[in-house]
Protein backbone atom coordinates (compact mmCIF):
# COMPACT_ATOMS: atom_id res chain seq x y z
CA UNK A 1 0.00 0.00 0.00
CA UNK A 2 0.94 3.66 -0.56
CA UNK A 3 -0.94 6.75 0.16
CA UNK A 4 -3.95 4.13 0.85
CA UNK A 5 -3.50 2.84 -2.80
CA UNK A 6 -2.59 -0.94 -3.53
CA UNK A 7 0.43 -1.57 -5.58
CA UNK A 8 2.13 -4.36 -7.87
CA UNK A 9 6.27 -4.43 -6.46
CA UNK A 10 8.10 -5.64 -9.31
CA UNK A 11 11.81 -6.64 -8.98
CA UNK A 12 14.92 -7.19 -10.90
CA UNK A 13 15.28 -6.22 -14.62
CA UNK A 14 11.69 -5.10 -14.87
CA UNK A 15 10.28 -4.27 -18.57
CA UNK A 16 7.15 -2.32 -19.33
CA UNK A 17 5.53 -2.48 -22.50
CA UNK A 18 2.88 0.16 -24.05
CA UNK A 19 2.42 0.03 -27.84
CA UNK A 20 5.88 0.59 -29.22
CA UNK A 21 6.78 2.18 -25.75
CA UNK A 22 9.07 -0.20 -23.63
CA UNK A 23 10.20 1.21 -20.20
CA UNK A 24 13.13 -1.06 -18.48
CA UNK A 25 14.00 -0.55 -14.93
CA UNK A 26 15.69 -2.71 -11.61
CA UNK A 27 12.78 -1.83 -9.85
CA UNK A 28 9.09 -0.60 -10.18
CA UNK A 29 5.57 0.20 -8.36
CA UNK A 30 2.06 -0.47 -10.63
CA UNK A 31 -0.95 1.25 -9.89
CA UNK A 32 -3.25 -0.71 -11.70
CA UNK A 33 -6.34 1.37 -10.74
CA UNK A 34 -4.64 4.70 -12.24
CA UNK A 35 -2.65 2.89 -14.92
CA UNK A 36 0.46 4.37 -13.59
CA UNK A 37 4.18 2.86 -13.01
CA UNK A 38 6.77 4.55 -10.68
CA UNK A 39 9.77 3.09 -11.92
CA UNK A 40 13.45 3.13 -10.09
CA UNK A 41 17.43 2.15 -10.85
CA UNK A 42 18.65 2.18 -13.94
CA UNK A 43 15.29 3.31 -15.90
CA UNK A 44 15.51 3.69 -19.76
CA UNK A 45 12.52 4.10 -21.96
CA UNK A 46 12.52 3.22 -25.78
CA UNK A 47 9.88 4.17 -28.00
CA UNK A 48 10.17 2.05 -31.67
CA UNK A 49 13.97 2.66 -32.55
CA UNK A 50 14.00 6.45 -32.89
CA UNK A 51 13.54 7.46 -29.15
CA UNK A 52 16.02 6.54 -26.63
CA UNK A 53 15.93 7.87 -22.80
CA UNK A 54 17.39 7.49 -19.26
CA UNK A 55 16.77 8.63 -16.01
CA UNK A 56 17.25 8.04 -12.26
CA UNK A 57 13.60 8.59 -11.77
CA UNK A 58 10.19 7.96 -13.42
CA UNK A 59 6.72 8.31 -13.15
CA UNK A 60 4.94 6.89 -16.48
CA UNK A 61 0.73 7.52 -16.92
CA UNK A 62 -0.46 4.87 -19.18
CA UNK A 63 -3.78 7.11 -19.63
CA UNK A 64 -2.48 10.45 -20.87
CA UNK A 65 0.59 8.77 -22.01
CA UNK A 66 2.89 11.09 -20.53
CA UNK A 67 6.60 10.41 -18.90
CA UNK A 68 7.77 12.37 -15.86
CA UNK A 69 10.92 11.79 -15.53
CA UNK A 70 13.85 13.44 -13.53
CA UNK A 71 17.44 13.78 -12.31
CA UNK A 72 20.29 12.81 -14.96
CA UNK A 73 17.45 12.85 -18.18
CA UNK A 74 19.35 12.27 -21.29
CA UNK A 75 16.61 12.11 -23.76
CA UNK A 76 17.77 10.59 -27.57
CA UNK A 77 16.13 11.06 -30.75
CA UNK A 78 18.44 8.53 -32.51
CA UNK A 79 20.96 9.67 -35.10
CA UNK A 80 19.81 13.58 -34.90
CA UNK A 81 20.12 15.08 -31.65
CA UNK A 82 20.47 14.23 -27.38
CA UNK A 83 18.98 16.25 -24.85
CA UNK A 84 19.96 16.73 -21.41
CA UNK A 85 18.40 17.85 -18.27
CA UNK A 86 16.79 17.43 -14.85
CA UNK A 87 13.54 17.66 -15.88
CA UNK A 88 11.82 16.56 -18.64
CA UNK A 89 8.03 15.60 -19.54
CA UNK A 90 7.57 13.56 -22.80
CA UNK A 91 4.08 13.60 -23.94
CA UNK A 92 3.77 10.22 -26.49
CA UNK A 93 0.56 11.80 -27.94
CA UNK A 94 1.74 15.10 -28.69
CA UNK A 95 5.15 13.26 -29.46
CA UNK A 96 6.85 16.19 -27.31
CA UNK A 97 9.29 16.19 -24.54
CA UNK A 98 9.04 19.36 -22.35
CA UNK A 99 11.85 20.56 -20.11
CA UNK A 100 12.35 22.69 -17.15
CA UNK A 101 14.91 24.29 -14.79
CA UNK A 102 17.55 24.09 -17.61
CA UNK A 103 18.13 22.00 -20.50
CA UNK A 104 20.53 21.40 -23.29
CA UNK A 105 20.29 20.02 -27.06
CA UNK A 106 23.53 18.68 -28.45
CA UNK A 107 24.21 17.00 -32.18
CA UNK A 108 26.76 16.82 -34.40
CA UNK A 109 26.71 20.80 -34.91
CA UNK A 110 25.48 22.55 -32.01
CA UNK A 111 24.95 22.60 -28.13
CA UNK A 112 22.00 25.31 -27.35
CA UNK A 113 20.78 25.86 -23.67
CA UNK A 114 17.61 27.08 -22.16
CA UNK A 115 15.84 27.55 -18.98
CA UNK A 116 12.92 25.98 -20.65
CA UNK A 117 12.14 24.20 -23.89
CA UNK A 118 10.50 21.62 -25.78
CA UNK A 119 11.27 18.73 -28.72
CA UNK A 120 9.03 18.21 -31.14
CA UNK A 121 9.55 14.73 -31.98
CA UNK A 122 7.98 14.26 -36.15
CA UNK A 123 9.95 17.51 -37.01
CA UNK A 124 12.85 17.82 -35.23
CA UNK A 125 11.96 21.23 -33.84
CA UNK A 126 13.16 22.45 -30.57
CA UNK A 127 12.10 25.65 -29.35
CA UNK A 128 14.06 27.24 -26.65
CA UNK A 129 13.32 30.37 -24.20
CA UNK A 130 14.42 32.36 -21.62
CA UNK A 131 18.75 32.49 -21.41
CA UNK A 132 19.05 30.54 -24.51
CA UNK A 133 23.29 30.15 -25.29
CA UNK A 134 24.12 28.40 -28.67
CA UNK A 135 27.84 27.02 -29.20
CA UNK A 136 29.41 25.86 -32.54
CA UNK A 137 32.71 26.12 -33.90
CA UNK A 138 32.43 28.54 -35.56
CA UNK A 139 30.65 30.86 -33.34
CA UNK A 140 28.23 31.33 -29.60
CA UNK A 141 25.03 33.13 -29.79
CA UNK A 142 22.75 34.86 -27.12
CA UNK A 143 18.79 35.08 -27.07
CA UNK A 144 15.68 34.80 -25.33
CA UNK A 145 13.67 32.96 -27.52
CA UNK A 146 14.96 30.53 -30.46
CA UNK A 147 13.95 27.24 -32.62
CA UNK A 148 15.86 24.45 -34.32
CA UNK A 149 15.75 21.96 -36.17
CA UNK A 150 18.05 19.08 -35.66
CA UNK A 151 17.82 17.60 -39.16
CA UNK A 152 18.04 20.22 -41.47
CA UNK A 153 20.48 22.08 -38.74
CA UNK A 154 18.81 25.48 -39.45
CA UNK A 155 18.56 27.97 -36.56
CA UNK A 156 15.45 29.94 -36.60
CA UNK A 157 15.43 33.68 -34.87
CA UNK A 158 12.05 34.69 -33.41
CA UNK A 159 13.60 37.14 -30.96
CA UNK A 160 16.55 39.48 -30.66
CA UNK A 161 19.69 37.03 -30.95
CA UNK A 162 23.57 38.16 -30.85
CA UNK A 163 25.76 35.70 -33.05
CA UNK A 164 30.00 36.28 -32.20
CA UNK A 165 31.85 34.13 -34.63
CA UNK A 166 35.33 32.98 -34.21
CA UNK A 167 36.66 35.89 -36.47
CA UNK A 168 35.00 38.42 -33.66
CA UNK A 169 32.55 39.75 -36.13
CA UNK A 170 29.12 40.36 -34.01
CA UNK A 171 25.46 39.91 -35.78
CA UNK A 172 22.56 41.26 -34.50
CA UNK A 173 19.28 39.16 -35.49
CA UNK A 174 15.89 40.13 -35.37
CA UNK A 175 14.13 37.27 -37.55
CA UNK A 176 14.81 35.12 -39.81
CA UNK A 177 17.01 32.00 -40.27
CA UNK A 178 20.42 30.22 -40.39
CA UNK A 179 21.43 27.49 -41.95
CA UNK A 180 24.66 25.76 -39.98
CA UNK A 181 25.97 23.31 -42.18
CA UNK A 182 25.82 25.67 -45.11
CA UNK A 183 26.33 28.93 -43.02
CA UNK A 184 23.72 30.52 -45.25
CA UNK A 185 21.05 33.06 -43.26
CA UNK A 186 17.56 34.82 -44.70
CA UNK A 187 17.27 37.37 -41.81
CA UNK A 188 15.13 40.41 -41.56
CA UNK A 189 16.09 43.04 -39.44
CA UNK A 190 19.54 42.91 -37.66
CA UNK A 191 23.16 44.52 -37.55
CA UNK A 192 27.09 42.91 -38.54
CA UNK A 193 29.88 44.15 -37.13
CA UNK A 194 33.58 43.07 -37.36
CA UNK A 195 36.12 44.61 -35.72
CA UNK A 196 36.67 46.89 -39.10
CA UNK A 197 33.04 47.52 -40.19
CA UNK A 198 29.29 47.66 -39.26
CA UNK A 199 26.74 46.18 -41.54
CA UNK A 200 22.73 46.98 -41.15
CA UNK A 201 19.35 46.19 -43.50
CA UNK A 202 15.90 45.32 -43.32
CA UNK A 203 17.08 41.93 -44.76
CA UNK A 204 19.98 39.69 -45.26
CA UNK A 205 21.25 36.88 -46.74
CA UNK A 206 24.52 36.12 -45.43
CA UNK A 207 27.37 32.82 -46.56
CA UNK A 208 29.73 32.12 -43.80
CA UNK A 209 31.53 29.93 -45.86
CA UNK A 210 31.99 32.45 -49.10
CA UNK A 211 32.15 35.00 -46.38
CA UNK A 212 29.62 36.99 -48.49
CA UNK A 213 27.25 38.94 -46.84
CA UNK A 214 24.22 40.78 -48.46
CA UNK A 215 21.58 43.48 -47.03
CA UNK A 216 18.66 45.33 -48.57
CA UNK A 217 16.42 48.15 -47.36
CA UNK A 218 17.93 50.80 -45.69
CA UNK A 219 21.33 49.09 -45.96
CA UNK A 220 23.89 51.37 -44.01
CA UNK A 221 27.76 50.04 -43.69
CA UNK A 222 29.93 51.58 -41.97
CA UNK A 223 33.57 51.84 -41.78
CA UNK A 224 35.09 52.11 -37.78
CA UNK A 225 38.60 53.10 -39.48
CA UNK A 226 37.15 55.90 -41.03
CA UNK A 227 34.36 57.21 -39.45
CA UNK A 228 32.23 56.98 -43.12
CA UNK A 229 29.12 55.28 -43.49
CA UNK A 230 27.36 54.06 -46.49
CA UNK A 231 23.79 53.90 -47.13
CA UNK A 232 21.73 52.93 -49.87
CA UNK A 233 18.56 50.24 -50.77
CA UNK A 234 20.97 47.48 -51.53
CA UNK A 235 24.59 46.30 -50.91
CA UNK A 236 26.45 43.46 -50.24
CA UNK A 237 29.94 42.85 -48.57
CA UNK A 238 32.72 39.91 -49.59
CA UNK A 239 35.00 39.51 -46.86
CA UNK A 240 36.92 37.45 -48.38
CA UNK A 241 38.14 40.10 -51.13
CA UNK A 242 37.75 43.01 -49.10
CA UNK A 243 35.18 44.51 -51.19
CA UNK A 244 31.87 46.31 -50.53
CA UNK A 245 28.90 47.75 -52.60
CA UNK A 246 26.14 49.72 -52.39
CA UNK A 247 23.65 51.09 -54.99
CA UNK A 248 19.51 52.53 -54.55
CA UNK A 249 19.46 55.89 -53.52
CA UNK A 250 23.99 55.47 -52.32
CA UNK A 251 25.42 57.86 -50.52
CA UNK A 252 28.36 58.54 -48.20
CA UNK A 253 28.38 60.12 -44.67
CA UNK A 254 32.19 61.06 -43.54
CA UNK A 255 32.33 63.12 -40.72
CA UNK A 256 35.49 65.53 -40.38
CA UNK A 257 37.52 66.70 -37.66
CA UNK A 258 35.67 69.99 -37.71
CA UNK A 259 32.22 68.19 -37.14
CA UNK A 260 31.04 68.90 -40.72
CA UNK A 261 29.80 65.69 -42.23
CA UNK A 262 31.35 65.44 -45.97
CA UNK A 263 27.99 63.83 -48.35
CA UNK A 264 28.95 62.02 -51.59
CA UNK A 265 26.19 59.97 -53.79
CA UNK A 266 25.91 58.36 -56.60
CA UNK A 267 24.17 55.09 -58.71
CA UNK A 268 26.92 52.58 -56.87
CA UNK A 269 29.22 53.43 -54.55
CA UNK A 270 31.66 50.69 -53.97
CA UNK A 271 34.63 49.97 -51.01
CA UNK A 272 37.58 48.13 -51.41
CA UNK A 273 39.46 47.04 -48.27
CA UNK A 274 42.91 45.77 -47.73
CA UNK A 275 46.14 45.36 -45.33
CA UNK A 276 48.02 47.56 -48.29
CA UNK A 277 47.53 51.51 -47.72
CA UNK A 278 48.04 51.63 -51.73
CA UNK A 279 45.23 49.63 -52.51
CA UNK A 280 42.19 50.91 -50.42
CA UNK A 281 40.12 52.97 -52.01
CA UNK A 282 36.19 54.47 -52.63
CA UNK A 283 34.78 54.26 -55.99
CA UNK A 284 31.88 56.12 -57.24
CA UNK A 285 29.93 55.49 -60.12
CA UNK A 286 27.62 57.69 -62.23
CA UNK A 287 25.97 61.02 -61.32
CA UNK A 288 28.27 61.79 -58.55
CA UNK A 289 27.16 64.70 -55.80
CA UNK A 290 29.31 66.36 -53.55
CA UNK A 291 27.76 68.25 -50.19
CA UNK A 292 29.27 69.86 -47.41
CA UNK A 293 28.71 73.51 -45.61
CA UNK A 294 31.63 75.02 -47.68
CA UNK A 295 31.91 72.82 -50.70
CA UNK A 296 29.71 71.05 -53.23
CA UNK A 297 30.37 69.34 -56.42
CA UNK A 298 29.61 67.30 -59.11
CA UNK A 299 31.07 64.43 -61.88
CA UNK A 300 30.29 61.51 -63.70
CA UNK A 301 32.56 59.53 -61.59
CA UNK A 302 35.01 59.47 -58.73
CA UNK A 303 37.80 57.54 -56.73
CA UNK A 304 38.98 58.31 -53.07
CA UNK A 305 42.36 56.77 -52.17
CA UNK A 306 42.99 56.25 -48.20
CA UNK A 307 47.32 55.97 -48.79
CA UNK A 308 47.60 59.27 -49.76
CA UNK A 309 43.30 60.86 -48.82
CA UNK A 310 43.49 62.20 -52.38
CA UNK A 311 39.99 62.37 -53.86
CA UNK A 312 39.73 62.05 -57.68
CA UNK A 313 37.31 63.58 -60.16
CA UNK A 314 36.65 62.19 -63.76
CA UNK A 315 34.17 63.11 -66.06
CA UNK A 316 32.85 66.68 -66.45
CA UNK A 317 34.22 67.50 -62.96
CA UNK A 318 33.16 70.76 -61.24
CA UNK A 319 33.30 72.23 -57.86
CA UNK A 320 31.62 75.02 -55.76
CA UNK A 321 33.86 76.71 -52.87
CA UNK A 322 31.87 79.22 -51.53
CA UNK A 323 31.09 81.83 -54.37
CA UNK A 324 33.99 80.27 -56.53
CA UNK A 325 33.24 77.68 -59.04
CA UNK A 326 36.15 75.57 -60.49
CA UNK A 327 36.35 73.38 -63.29
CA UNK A 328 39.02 70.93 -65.67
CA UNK A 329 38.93 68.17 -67.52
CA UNK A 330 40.03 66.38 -64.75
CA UNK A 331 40.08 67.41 -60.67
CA UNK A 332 41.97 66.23 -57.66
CA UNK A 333 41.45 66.65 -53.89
CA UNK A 334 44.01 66.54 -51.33
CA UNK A 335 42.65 65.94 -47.96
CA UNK A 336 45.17 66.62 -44.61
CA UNK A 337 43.30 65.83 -41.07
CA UNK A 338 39.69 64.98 -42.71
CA UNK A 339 39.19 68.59 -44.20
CA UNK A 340 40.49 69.97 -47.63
CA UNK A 341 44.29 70.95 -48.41
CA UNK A 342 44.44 71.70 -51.72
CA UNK A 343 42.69 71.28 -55.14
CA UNK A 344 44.26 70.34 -57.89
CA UNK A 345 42.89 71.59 -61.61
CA UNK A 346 44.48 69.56 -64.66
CA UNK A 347 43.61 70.56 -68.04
CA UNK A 348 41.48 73.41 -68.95
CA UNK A 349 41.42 74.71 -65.41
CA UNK A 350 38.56 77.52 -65.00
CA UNK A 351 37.93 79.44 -62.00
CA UNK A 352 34.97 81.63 -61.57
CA UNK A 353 34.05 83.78 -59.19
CA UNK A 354 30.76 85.76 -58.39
CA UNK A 355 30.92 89.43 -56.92
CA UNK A 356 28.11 91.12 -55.51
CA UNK A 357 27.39 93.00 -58.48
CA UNK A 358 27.16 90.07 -60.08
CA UNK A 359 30.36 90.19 -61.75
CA UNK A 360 32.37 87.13 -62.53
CA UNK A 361 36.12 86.81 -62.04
CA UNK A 362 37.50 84.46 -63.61
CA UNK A 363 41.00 82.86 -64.18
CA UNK A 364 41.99 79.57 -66.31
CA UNK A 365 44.97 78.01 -67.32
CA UNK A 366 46.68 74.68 -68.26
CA UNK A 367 46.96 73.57 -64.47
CA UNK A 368 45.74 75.10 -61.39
CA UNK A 369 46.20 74.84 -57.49
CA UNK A 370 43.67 75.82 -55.20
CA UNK A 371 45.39 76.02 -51.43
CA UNK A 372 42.51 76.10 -48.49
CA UNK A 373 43.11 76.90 -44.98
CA UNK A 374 40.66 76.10 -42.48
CA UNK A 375 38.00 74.69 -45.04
CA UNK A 376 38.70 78.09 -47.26
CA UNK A 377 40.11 78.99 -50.42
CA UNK A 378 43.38 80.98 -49.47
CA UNK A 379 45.34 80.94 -52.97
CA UNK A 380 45.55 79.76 -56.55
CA UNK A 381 48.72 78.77 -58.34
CA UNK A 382 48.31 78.96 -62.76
CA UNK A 383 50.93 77.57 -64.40
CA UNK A 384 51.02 77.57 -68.01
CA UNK A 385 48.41 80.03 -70.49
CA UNK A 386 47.28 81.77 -67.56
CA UNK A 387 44.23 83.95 -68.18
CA UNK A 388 42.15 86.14 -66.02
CA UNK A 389 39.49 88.85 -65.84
CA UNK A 390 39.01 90.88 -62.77
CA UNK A 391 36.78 93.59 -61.40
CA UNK A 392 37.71 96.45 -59.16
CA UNK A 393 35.43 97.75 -57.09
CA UNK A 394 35.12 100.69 -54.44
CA UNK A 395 33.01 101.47 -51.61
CA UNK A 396 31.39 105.05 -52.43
CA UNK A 397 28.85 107.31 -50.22
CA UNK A 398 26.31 108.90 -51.84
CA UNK A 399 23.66 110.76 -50.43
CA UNK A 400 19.89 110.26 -50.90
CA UNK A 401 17.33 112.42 -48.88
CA UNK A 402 19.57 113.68 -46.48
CA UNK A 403 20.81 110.15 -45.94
CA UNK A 404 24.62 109.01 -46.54
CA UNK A 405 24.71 105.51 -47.66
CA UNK A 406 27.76 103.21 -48.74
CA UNK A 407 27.36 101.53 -52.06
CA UNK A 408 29.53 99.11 -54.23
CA UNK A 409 30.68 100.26 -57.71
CA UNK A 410 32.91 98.76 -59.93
CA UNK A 411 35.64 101.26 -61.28
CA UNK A 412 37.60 98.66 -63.53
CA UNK A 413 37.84 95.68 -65.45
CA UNK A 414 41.33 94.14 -65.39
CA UNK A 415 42.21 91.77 -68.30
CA UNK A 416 45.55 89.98 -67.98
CA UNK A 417 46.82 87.04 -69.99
CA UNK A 418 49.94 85.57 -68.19
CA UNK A 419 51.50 82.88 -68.24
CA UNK A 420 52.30 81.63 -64.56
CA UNK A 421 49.77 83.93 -62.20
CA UNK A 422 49.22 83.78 -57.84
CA UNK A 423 45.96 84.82 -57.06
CA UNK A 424 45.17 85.94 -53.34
CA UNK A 425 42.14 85.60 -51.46
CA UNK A 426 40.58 87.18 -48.40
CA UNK A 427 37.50 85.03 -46.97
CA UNK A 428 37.17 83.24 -49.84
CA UNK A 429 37.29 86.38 -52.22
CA UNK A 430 39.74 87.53 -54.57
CA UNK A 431 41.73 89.93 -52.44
CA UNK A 432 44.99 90.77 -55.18
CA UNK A 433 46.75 89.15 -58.23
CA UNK A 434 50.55 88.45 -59.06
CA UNK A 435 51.55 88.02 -62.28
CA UNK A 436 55.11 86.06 -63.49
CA UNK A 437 56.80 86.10 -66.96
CA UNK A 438 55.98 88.96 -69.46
CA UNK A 439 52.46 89.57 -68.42
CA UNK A 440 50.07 91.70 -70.84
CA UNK A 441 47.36 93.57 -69.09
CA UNK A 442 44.41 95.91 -70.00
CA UNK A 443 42.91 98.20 -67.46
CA UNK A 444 39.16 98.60 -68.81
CA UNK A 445 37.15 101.70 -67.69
CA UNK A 446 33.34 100.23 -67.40
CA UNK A 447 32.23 102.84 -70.07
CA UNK A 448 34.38 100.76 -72.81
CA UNK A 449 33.73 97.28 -71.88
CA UNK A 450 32.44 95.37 -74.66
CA UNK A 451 30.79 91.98 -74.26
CA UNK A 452 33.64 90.02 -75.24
CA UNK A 453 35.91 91.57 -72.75
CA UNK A 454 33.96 90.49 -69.45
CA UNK A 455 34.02 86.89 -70.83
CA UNK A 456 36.69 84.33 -70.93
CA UNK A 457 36.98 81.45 -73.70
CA UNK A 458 35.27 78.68 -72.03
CA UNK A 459 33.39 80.74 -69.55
CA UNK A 460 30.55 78.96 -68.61
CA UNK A 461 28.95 79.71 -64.93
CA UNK A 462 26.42 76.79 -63.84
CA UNK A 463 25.18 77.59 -60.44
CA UNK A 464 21.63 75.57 -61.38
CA UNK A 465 23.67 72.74 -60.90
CA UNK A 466 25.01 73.01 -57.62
CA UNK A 467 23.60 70.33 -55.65
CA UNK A 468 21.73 71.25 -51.98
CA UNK A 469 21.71 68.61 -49.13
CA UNK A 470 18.43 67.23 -50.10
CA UNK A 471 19.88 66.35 -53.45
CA UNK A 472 22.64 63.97 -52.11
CA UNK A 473 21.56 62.97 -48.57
CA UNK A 474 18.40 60.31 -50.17
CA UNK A 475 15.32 60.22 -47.57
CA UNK A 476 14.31 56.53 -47.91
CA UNK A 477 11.12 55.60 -46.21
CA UNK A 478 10.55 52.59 -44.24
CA UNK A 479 9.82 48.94 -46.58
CA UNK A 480 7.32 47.48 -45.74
CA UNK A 481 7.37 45.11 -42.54
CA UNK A 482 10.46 46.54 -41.59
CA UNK A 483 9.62 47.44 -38.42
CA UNK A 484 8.44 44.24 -37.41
């Protein structure tokens, strides 16, 4: 008798049998009025050959068909995965074992850890929650609430999950999955980061093996190194070559020492990485835009090398400094401590300036150097078939209605054609000019200027297209479920 119940004491390598369920003990207690076995020693239970599970302890209802068992559970589904813990409820009906107070699910690929979880036995499903810890090879992962499946090895993220590989690259996961043999993900919502870069999208698809990693919707990459992210609507990055792209509404945030952020888009932007100075570089493809406070710009195509921060312009390049627009066939941008050095004009060179009269000096030449200081034009160097035009103005005070007021009139139109020239500025005017080698100047009263003196060959002044903040920095709203 116990608890005023009658029992059945059997002794000595006992063996149960329900259906395909055997249970196989040293000892056991039957209650045949509940249909219930309380089973001791050395207790496994086998169900057909695909379950196989110990225990120190057991309490088995033949009604409901459910195991209790507990202390030292190792429950087996045969060939595919063994779970361990201290408490664990398998429900033949449902075909589920349930644990409790800690678990863990090891197979040939991974050993994840709960508080609680459960084993769905016809598709190999575990779902795990609360302080869930995954361990591989090849990396651990954090979460509060996971599935997997033990024969197709794919990890599926229904909560907030933190992946560190091997490599000490960190993924943040939203949703989505991952497949750990091929170490191929689908993921929607999330964040990459190595030690060099930080990767983000509204979804993913990511090859551990190829090392290729790919995000769309409101992809943003960013470089640590140098403080420049990249966004666009799609991208992708191959660790392997050291190569990143982005294209969709691309554009480039780099913030400079000064706090001013430096803007560059275009159709595809692309980053190459490597352990050679000489070799890492931006690219920039088609319908480039340039935006900062003090400097916009514009070409069909453009390269940024890190070795020696030289920016390079190709393709109908132009620039906006201020009030001084600069062109050449080609244009090169020295950068020293994040903010511009000097400029470099090759071929063509055209600098044009507007007054506040709404006159335009303007100087060209075969080559050109524009020297900044502080983010502002200080000088230009011509050499070779130096031109320029220049207005001189004076403040005058006139008097209107008994009121003295300073104007702004120009007194002079100075036409020089030299061949090496220095021209001086003063805030980002022109302030004076020096002229080198034989120059040949006209002084022009404004009463005699003819059209064709306040013009340079090649003049050609194109403030429409000097692109505003909008016109770089792309507003992309949300896709849809992205927030989810």
């Amino acid at each position: 008798m116990k608890n005023g119940e009658r029992f059945d004491r059997l002794l000595g390598n006992v063996v149960l049998q329900q259906n395909k369920t055997t249970i196989y003990c040293d000892s056991a207690h039957f209650f045949k009025t509940q249909n219930r076995v309380e089973a001791f020693g050395r207790i496994r239970i086998t169900e057909g050959d695909s379950v196989n599970c110990t225990a120190n302890g057991l309490s088995y209802d033949g009604n409901s068909k459910v195991a209790y068992l507990r202390k030292n559970v190792v429950f087996t589904k045969l060939g595919l995965a063994t779970l361990y813990t201290d408490f664990l409820d398998y429900d033949r009906v449902k075909n589920e074992a349930r644990y409790f107070n800690g678990g863990k699910l090891v197979d040939s690929t991974n050993t994840l850890t709960s508080k609680k979880g459960y084993y769905f036995l016809p598709t190999n499903l575990a779902s795990f929650k609360t302080d869930v810890v995954g361990v591989n090879p090849d990396y651990t992962l954090t979460s509060d609430t996971l599935q997997y499946n033990s024969k197709t090895k794919i990890i599926y993220f229904r909560d907030s999950t933190v992946l560190k590989d091997k490599d000490g690259q960190t993924a943040v996961y939203q949703n989505g999955f991952y497949n750990t043999t091929l170490k191929t993900s689908n993921l929607n919502n999330g964040e990459i980061e190595t030690p060099n870069n930080r990767m983000k999208g509204d979804k993913y698809y990511l090859d551990d093996i190829r090392k290729y990693y790919r995000a769309q919707g409101r992809v943003a990459m960013t470089s640590k190194e140098d403080n420049m992210t990249v966004f666009g609507d799609d991208g992708f990055y191959d660790r392997k070559k050291g190569i990143s792209k982005v294209y969709g509404n691309a554009y480039v945030a780099k913030v400079a020492d000064d706090g001013d952020t430096l803007f560059l888009s275009a159709d595809t932007l692309v980053s190459i990485e490597s352990v050679d100075p000489k070799k890492k570089r931006l690219l920039a493809y088609n319908h480039v835009r340039i935006f900062k406070r003090d400097l916009q710009g514009s070409a069909d195509s453009l390269a940024y090398m890190a070795a020696d921060s030289v920016l390079h312009m190709y393709k109908n390049p132009i620039l906006w400094a201020n009030e001084n627009q600069l062109t050449a066939d080609s244009i090169r941008m020295l950068m020293k401590n994040k903010a511009i050095n000097r400029i470099y004009l090759v071929v063509n060179a055209f600098v044009i300036q507007e007054d506040s009269l709404q006159n335009y000096n303007q100087i060209k030449g075969r080559k050109m150097t524009a020297y900044f200081e502080k983010s502002v034009i200080d000088h230009v160097i011509v050499q070779g078939n130096g031109e320029s035009i220049y207005f001189a103005t004076q403040e005058e005070k006139i008097t209107e209605k008994d009121t003295v007021k300073t104007i702004t009139v120009t007194t002079a139109l100075n036409k020089i054609i030299c061949s090496n020239m220095r021209i001086n500025f003063r805030q980002g005017k022109v302030n004076n000019i020096s002229f080198y080698i034989k120059p040949d100047a006209q002084l022009i009263p404004p009463n005699e200027w003819k059209p064709e003196d306040q013009r340079l060959r090649g003049f050609a002044w194109r403030s429409q297209e000097r692109p505003l903040r909008k016109d770089v920095v792309k507003i992309r709203p949300p896709t849809k479920n992205s927030d989810k």
